[in-house]
Protein backbone atom coordinates (compact mmCIF):
# COMPACT_ATOMS: atom_id res chain seq x y z
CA UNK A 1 10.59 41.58 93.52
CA UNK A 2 8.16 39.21 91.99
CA UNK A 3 6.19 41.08 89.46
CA UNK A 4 4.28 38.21 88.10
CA UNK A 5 0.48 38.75 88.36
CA UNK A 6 -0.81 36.41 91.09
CA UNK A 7 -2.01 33.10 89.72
CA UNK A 8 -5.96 31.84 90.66
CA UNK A 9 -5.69 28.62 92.85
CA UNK A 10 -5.30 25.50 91.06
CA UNK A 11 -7.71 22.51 91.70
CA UNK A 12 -5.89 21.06 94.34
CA UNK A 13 -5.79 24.12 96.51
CA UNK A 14 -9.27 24.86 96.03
CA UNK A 15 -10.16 21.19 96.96
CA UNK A 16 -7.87 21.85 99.91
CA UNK A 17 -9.36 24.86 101.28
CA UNK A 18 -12.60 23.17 100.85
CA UNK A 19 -11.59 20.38 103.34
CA UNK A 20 -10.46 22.66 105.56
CA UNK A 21 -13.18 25.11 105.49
CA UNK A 22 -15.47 22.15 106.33
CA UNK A 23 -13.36 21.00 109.30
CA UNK A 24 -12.92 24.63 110.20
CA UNK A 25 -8.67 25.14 110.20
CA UNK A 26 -8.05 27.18 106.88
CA UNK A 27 -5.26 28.88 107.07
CA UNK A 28 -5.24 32.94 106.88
CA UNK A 29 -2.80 32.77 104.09
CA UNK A 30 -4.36 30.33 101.77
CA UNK A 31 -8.03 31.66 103.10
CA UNK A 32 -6.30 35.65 101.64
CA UNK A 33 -5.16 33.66 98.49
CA UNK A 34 -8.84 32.35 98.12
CA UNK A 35 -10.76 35.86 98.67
CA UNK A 36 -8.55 37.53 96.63
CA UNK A 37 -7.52 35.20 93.59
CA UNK A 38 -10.61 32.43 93.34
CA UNK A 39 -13.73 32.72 91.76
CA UNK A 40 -16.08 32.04 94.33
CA UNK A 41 -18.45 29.81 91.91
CA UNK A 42 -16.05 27.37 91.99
CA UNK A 43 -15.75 27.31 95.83
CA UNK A 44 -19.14 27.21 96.01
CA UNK A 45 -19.35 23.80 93.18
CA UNK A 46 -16.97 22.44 95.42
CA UNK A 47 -18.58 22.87 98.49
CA UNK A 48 -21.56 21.35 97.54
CA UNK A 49 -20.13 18.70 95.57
CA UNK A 50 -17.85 17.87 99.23
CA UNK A 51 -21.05 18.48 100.99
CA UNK A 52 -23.17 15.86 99.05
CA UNK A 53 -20.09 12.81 99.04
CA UNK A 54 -20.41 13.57 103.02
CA UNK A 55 -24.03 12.85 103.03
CA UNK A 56 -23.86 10.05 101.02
CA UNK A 57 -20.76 8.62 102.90
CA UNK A 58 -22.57 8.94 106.07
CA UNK A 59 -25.90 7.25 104.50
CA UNK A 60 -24.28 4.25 103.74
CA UNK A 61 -22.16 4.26 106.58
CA UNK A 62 -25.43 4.34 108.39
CA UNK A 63 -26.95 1.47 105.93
CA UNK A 64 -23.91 -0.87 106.40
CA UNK A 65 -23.77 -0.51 110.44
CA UNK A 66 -27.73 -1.39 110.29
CA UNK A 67 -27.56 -4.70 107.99
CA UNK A 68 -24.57 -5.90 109.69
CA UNK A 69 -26.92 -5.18 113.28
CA UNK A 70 -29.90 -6.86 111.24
CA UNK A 71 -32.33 -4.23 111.44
């Protein structure tokens, strides 16, 4: 039997479940792991700290495409 006390999520997993969360295929296991050992501040840092890169990405994404169109 494992009588360890569960272990929070490390950075990596929360980063994962992040990701997946945004592309909407988390896993019931690792979404049960979240809910039950995660703080949910730090999923919610995360989520707006993914959310904001995305925007930004997609701005200059957007920029690029329209000075290599010349407009």
């Amino acid at each position: 039997m494992n009588d360890q006390p569960p272990q929070p999520p490390t950075f990596w997993q929360m980063l994962q479940s992040v990701l997946a969360a945004a592309f909407g295929v988390q896993s019931g296991k690792n979404r049960a792991r979240d809910f039950g050992h995660g703080k949910p501040s730090q999923f919610i840092a995360l989520g707006l700290l993914f959310t904001l890169c995305f925007v930004l990405t997609v701005f200059g994404v957007v920029k690029l495409v329209l000075y290599f169109a010349g407009i």
